[in-house]
PDB file of N, CA and C in Angstrom:
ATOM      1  N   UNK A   1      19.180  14.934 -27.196  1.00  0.00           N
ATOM      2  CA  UNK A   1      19.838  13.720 -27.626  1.00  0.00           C
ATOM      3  C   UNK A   1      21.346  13.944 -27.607  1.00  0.00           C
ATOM      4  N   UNK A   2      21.902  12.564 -27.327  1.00  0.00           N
ATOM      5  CA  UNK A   2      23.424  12.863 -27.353  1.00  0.00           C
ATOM      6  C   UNK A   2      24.030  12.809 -28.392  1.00  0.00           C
ATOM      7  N   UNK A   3      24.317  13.595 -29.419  1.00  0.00           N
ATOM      8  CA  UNK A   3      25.456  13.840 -30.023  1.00  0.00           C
ATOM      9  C   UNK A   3      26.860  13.500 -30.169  1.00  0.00           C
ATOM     10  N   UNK A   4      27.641  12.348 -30.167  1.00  0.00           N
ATOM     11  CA  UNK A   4      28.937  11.771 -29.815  1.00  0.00           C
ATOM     12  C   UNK A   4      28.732  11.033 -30.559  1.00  0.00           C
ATOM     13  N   UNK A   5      30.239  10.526 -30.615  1.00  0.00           N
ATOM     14  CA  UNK A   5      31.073   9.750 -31.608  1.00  0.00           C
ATOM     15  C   UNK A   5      30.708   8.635 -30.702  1.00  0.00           C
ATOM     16  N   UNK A   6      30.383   8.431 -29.410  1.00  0.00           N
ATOM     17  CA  UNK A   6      30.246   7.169 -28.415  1.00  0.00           C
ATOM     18  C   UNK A   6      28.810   7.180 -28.191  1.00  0.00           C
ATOM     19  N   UNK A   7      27.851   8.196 -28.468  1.00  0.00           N
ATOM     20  CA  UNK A   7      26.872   7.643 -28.366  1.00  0.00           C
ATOM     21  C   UNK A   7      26.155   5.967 -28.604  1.00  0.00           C
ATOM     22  N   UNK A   8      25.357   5.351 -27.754  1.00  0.00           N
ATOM     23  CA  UNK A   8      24.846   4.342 -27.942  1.00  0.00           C
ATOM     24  C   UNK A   8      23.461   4.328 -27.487  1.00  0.00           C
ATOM     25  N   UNK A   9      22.448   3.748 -28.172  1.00  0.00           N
ATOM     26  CA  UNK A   9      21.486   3.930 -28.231  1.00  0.00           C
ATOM     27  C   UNK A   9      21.104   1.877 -27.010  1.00  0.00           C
ATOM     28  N   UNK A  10      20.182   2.449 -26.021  1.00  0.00           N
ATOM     29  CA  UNK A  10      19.860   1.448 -25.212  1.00  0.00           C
ATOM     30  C   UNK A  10      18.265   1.506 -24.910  1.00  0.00           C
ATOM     31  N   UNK A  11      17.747   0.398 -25.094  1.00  0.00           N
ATOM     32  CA  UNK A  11      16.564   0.109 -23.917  1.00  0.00           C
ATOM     33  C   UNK A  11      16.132  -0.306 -22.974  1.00  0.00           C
ATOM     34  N   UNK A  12      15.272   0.504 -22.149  1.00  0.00           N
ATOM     35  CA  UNK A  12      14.915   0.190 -20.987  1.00  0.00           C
ATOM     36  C   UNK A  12      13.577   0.048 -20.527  1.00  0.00           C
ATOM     37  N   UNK A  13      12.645  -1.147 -20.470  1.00  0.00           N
ATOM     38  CA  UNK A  13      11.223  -0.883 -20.435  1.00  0.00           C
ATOM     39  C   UNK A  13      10.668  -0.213 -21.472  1.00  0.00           C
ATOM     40  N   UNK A  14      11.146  -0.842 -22.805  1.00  0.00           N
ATOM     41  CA  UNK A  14      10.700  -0.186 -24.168  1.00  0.00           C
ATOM     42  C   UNK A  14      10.538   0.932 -24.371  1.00  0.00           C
ATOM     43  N   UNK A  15      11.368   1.533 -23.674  1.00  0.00           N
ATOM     44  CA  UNK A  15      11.693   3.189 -23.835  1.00  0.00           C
ATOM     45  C   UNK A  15      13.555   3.307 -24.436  1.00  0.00           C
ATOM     46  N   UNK A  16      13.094   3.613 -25.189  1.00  0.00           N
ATOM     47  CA  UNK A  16      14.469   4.294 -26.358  1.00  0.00           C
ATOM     48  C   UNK A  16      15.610   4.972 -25.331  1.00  0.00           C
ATOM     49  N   UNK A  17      16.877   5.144 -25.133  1.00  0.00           N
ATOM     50  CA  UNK A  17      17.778   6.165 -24.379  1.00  0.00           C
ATOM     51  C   UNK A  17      19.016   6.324 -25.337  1.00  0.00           C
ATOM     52  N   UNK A  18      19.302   7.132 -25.916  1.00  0.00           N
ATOM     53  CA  UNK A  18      20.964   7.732 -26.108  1.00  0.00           C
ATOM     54  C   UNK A  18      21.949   8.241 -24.834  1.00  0.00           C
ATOM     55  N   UNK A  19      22.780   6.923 -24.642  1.00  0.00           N
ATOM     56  CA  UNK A  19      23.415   7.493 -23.640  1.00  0.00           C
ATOM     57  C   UNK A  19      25.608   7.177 -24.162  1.00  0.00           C
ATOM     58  N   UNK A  20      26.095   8.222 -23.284  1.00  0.00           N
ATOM     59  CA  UNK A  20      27.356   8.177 -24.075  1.00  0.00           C
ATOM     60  C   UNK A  20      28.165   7.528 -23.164  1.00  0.00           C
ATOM     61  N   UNK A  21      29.038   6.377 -24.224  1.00  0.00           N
ATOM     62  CA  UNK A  21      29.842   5.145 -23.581  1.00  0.00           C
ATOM     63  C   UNK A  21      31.359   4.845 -24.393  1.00  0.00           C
ATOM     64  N   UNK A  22      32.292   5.216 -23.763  1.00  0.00           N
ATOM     65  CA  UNK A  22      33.370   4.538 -24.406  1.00  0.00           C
ATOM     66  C   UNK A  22      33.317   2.662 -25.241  1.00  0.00           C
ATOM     67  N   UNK A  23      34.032   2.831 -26.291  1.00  0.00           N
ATOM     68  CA  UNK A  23      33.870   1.686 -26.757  1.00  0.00           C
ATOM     69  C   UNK A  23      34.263   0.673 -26.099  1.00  0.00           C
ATOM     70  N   UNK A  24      35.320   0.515 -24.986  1.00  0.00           N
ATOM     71  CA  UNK A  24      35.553  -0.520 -24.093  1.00  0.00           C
ATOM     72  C   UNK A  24      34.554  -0.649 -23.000  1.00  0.00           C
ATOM     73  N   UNK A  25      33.908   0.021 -23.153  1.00  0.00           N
ATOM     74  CA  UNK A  25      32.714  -0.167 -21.866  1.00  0.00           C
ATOM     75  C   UNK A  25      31.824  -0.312 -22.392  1.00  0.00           C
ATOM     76  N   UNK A  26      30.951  -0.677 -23.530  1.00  0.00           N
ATOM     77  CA  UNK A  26      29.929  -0.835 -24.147  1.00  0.00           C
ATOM     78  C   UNK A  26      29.332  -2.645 -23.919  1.00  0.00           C
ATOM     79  N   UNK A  27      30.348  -3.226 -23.519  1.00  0.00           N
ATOM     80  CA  UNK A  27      30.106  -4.649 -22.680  1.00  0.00           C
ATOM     81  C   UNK A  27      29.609  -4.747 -21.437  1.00  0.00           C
ATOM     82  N   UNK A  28      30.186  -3.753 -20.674  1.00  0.00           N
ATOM     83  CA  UNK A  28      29.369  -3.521 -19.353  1.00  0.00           C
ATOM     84  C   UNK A  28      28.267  -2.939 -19.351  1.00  0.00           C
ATOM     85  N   UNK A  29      28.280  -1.811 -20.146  1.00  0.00           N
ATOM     86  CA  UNK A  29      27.126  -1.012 -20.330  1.00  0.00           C
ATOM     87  C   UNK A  29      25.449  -2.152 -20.460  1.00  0.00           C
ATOM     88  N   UNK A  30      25.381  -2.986 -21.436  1.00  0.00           N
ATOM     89  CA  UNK A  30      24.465  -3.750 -21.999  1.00  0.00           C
ATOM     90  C   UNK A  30      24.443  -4.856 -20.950  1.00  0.00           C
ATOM     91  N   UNK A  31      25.144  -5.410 -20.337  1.00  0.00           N
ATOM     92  CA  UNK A  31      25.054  -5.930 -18.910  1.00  0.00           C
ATOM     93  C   UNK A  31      24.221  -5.374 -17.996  1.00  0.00           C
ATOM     94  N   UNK A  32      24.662  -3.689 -18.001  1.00  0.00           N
ATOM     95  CA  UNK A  32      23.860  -2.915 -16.533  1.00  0.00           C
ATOM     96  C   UNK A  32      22.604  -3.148 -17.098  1.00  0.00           C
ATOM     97  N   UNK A  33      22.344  -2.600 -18.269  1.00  0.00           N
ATOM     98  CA  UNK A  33      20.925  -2.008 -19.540  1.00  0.00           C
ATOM     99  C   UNK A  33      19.965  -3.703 -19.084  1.00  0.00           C
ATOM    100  N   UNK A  34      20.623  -4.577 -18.994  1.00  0.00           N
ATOM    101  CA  UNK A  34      20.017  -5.889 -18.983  1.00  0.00           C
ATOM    102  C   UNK A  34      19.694  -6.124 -17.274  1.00  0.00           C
ATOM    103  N   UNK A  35      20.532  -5.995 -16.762  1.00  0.00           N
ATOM    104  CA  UNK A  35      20.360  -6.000 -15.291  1.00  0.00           C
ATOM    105  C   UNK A  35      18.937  -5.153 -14.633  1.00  0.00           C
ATOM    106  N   UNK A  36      19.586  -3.705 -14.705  1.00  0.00           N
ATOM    107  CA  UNK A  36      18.556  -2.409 -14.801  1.00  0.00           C
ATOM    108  C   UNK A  36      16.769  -2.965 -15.356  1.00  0.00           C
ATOM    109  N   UNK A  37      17.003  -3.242 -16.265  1.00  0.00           N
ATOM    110  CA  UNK A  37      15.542  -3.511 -16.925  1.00  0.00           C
ATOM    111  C   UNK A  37      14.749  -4.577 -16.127  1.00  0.00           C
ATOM    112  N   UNK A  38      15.925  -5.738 -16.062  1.00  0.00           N
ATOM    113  CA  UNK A  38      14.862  -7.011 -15.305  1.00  0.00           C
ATOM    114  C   UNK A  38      14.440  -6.264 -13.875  1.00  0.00           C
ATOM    115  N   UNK A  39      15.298  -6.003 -13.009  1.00  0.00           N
ATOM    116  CA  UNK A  39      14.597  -5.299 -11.998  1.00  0.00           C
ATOM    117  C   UNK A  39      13.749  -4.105 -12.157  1.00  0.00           C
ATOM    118  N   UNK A  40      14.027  -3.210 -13.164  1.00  0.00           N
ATOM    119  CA  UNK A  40      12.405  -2.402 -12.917  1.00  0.00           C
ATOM    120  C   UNK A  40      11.624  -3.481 -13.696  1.00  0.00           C
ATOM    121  N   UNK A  41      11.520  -4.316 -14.304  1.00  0.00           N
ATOM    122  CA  UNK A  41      10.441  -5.537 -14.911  1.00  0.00           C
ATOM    123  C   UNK A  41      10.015  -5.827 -13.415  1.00  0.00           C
ATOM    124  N   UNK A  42      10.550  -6.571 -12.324  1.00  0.00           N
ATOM    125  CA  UNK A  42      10.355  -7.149 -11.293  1.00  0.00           C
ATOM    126  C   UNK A  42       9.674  -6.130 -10.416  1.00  0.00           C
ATOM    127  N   UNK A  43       9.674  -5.056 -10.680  1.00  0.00           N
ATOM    128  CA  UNK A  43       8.778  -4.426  -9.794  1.00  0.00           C
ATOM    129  C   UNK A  43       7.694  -3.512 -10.367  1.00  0.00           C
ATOM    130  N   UNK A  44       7.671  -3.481 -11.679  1.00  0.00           N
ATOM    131  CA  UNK A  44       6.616  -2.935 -12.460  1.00  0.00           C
ATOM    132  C   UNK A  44       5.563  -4.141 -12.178  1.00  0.00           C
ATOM    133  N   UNK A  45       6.092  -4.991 -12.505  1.00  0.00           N
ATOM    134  CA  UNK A  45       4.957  -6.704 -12.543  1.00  0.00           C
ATOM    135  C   UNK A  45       4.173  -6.618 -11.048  1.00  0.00           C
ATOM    136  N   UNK A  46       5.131  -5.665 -10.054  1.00  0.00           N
ATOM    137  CA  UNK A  46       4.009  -6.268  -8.676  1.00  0.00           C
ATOM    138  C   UNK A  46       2.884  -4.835  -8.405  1.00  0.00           C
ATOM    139  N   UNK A  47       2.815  -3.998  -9.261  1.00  0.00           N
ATOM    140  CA  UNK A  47       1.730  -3.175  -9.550  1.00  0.00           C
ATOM    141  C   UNK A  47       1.875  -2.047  -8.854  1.00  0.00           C
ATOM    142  N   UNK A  48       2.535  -2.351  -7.468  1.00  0.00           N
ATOM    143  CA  UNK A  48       2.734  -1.434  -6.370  1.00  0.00           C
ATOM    144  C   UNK A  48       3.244   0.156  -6.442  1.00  0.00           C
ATOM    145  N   UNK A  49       4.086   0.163  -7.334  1.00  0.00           N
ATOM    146  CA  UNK A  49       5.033   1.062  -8.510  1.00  0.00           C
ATOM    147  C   UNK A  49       4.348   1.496  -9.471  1.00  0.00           C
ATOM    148  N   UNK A  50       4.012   2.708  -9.853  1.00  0.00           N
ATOM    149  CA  UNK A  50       3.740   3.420 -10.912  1.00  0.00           C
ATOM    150  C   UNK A  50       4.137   4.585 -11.426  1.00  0.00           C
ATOM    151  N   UNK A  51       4.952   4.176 -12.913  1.00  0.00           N
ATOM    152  CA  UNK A  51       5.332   5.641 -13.456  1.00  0.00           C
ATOM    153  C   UNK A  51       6.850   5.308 -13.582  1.00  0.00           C
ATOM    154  N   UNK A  52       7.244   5.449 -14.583  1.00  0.00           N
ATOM    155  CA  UNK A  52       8.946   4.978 -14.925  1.00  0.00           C
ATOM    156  C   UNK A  52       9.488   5.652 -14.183  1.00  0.00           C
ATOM    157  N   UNK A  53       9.670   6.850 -13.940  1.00  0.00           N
ATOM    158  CA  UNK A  53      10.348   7.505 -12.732  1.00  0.00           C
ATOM    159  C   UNK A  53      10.566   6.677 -11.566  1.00  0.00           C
ATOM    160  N   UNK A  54       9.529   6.787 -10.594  1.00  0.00           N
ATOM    161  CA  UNK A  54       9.481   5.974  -9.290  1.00  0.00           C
ATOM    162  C   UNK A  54       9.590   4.438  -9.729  1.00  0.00           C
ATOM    163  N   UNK A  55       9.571   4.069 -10.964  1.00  0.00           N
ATOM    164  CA  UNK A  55       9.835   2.595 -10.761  1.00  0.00           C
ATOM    165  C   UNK A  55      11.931   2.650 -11.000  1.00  0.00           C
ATOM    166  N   UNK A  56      12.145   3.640 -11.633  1.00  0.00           N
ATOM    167  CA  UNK A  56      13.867   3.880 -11.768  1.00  0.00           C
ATOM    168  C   UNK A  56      14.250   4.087 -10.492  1.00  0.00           C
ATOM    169  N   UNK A  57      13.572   4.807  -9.440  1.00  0.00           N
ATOM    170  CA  UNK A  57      14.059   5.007  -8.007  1.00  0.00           C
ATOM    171  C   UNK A  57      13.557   4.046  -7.400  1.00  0.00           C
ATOM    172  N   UNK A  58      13.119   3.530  -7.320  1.00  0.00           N
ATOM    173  CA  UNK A  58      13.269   2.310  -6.746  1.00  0.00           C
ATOM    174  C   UNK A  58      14.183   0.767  -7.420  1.00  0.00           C
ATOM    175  N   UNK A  59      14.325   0.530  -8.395  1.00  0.00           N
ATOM    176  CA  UNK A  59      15.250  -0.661  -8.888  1.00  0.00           C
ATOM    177  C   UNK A  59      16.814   0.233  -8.180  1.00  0.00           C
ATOM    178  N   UNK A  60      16.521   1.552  -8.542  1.00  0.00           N
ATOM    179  CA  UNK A  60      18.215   1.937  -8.106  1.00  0.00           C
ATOM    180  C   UNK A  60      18.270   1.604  -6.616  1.00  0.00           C
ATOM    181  N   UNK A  61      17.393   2.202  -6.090  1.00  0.00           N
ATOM    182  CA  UNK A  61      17.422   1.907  -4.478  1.00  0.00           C
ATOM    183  C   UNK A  61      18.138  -0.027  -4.484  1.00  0.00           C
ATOM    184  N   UNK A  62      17.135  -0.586  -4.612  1.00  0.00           N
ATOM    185  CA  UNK A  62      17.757  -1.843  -4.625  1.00  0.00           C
ATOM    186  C   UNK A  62      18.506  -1.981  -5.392  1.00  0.00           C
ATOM    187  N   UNK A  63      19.428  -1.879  -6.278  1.00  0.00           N
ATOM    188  CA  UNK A  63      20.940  -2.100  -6.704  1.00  0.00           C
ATOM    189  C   UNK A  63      21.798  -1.550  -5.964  1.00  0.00           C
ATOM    190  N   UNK A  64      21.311  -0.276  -5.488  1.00  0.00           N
ATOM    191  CA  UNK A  64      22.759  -0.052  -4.606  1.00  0.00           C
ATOM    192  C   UNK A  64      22.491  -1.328  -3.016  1.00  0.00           C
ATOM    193  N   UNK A  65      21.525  -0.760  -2.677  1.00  0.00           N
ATOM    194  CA  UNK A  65      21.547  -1.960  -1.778  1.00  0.00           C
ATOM    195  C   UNK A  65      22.179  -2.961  -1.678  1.00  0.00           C
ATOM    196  N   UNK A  66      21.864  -3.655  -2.556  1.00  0.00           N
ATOM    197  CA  UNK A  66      22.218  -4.993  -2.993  1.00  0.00           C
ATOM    198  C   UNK A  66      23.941  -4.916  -3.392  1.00  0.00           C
ATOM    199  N   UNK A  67      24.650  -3.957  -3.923  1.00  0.00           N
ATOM    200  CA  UNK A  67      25.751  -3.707  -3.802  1.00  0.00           C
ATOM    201  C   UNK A  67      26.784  -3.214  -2.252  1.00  0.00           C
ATOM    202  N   UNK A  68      25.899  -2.477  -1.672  1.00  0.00           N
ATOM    203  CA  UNK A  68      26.355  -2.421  -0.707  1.00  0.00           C
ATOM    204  C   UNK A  68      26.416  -3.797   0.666  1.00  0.00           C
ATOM    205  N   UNK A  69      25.511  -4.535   0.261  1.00  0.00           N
ATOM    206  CA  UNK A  69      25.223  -5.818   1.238  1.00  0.00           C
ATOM    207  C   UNK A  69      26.047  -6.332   0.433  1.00  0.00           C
ATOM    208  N   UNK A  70      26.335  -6.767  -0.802  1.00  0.00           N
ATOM    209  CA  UNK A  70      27.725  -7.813  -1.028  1.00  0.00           C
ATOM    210  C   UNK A  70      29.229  -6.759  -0.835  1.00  0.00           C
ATOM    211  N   UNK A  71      29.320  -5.688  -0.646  1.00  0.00           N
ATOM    212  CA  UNK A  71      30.630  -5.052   0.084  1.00  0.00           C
ATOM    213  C   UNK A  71      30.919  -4.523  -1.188  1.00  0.00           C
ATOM    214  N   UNK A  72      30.332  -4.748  -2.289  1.00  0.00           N
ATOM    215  CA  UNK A  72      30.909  -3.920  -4.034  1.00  0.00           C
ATOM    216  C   UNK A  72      31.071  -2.626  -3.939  1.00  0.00           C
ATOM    217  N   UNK A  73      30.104  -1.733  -2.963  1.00  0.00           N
ATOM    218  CA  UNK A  73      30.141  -0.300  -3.244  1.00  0.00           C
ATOM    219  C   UNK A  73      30.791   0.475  -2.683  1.00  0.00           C
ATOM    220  N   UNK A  74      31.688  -0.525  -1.960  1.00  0.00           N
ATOM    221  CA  UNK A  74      32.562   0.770  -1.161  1.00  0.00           C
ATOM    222  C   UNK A  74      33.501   1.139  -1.435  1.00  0.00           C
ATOM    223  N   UNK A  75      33.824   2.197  -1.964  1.00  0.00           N
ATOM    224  CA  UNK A  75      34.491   3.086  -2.170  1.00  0.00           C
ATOM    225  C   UNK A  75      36.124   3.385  -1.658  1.00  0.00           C
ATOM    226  N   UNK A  76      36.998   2.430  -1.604  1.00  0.00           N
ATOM    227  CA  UNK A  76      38.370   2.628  -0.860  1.00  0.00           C
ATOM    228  C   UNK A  76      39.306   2.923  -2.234  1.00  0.00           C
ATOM    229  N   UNK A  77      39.071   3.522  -3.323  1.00  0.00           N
ATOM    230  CA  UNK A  77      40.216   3.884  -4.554  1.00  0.00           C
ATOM    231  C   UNK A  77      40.067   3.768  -5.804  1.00  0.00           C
ATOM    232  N   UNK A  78      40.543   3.972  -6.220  1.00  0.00           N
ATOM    233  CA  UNK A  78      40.528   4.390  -7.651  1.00  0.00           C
ATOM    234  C   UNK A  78      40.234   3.051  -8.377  1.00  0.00           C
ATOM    235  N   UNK A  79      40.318   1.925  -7.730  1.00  0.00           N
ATOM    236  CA  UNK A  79      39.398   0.732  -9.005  1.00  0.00           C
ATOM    237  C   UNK A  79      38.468   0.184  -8.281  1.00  0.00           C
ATOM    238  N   UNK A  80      38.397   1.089  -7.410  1.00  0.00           N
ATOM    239  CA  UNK A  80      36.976   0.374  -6.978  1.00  0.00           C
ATOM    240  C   UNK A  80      35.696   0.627  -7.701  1.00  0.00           C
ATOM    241  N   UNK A  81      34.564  -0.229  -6.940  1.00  0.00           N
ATOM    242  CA  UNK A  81      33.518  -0.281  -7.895  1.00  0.00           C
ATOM    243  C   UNK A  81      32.361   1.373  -7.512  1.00  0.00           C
ATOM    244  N   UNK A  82      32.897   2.053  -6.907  1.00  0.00           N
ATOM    245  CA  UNK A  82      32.154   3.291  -6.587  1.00  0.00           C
ATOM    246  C   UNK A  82      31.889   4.209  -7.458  1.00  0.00           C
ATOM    247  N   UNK A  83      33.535   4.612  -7.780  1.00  0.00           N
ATOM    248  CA  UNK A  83      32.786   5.364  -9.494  1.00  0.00           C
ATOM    249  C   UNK A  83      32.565   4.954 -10.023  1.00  0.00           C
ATOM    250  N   UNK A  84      32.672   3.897 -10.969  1.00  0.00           N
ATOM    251  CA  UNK A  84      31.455   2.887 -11.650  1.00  0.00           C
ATOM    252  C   UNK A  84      30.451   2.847 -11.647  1.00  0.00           C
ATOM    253  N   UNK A  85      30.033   2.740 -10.089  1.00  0.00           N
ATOM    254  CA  UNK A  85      28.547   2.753 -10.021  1.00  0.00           C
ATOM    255  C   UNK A  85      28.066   4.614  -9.837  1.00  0.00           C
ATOM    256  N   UNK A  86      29.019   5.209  -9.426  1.00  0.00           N
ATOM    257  CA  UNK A  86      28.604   6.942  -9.827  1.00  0.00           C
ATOM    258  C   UNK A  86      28.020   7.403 -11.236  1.00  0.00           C
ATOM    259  N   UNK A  87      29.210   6.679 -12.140  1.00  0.00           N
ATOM    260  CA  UNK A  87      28.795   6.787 -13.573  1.00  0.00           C
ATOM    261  C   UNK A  87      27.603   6.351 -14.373  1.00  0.00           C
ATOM    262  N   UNK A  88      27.090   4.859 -13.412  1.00  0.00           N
ATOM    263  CA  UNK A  88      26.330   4.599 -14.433  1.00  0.00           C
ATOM    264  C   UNK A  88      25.127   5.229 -13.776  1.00  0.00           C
ATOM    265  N   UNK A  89      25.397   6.034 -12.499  1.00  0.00           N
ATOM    266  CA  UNK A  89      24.162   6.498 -11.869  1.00  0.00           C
ATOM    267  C   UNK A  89      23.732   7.846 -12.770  1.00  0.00           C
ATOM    268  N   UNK A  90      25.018   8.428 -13.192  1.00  0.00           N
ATOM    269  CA  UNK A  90      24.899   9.581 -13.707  1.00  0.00           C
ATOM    270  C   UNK A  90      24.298   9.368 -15.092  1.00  0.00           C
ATOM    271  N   UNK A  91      24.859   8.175 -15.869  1.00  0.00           N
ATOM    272  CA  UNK A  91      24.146   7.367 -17.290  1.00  0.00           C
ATOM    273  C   UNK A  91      22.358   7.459 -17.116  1.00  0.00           C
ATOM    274  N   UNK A  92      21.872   7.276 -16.172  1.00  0.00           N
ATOM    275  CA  UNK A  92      20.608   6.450 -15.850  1.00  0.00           C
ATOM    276  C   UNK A  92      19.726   7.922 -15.417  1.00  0.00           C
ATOM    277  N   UNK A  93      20.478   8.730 -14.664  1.00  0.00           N
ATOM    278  CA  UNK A  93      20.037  10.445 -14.871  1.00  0.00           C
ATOM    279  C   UNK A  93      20.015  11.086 -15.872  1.00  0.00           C
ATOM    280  N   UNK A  94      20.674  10.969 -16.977  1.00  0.00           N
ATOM    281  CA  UNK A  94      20.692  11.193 -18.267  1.00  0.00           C
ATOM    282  C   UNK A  94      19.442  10.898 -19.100  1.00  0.00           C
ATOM    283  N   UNK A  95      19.631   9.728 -18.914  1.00  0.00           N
ATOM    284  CA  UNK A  95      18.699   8.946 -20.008  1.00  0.00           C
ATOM    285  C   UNK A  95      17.045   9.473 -19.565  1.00  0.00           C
ATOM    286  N   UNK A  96      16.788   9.176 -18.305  1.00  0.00           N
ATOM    287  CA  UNK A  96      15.779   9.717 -17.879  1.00  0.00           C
ATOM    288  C   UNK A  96      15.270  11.008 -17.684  1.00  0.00           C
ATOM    289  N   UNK A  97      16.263  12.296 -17.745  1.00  0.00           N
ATOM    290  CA  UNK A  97      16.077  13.350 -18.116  1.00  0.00           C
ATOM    291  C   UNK A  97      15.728  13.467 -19.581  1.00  0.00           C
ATOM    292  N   UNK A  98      16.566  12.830 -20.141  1.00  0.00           N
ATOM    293  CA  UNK A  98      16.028  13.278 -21.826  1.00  0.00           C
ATOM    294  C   UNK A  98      14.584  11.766 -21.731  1.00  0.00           C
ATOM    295  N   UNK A  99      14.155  11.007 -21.147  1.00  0.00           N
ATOM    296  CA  UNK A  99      12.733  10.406 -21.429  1.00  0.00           C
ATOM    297  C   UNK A  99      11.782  11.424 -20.680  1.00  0.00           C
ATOM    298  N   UNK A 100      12.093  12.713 -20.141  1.00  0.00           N
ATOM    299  CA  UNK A 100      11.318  13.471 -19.283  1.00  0.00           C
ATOM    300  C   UNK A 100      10.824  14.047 -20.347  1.00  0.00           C
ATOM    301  N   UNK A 101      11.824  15.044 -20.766  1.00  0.00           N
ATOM    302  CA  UNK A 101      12.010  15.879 -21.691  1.00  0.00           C
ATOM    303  C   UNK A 101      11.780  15.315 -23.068  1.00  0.00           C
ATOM    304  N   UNK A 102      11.177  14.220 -23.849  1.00  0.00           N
ATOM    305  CA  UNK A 102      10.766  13.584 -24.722  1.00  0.00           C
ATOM    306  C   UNK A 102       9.287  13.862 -24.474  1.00  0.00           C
ATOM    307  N   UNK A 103       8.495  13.520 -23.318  1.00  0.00           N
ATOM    308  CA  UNK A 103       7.768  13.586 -22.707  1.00  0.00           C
ATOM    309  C   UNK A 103       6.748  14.743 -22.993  1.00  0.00           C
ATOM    310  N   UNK A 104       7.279  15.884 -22.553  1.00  0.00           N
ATOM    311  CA  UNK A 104       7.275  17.119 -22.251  1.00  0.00           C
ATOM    312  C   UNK A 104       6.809  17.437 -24.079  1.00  0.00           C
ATOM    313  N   UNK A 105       7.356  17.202 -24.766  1.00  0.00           N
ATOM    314  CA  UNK A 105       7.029  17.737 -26.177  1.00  0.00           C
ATOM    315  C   UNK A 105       6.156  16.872 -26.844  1.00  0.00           C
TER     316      UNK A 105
END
């Protein structure tokens, strides 16, 4: 579990995550958390998908997609939307390492 003064506690597919967020980003954050969820919802519902894992690799697959077909993900500098989306990739590796490792015990 994360330990921080920024920790924030999010759900995803009624699974619990502590993940760590500056307080100015805690608006976006619950945006992604809301975004994130309806699409693994949208593909948990078509049965095809099983297992929070492979249903997280796949909603990510299609978000970046879907970022890269509207031109968001590319990467030309420092405000672009690339590390952004690095970060919250790295957020979403987090969270799911410690739901592994929840798991596991």
């Amino acid at each position: 579990m994360i330990k921080d003064a920024n920790a924030v506690k999010i759900m995803i597919l009624d699974k619990e995550y502590m993940v760590s967020c500056p307080d100015d980003e805690k608006e976006a954050l619950d945006a992604s958390v809301r975004h994130l969820t309806e699409k693994m919802s949208e593909i948990r519902s078509t049965g095809k998908v099983v297992g929070i894992d492979r249903i997280a690799v796949m909603a990510g697959l299609n978000l970046a997609h879907e970022a890269i077909q509207s031109g968001s993900a590319i990467d030309s500098g420092e405000n672009s939307t690339g590390p952004r989306l690095r970060e919250l990739n790295t957020r979403i590796e987090e969270a799911l390492a410690s739901y592994r490792q929840a798991e596991m015990n």
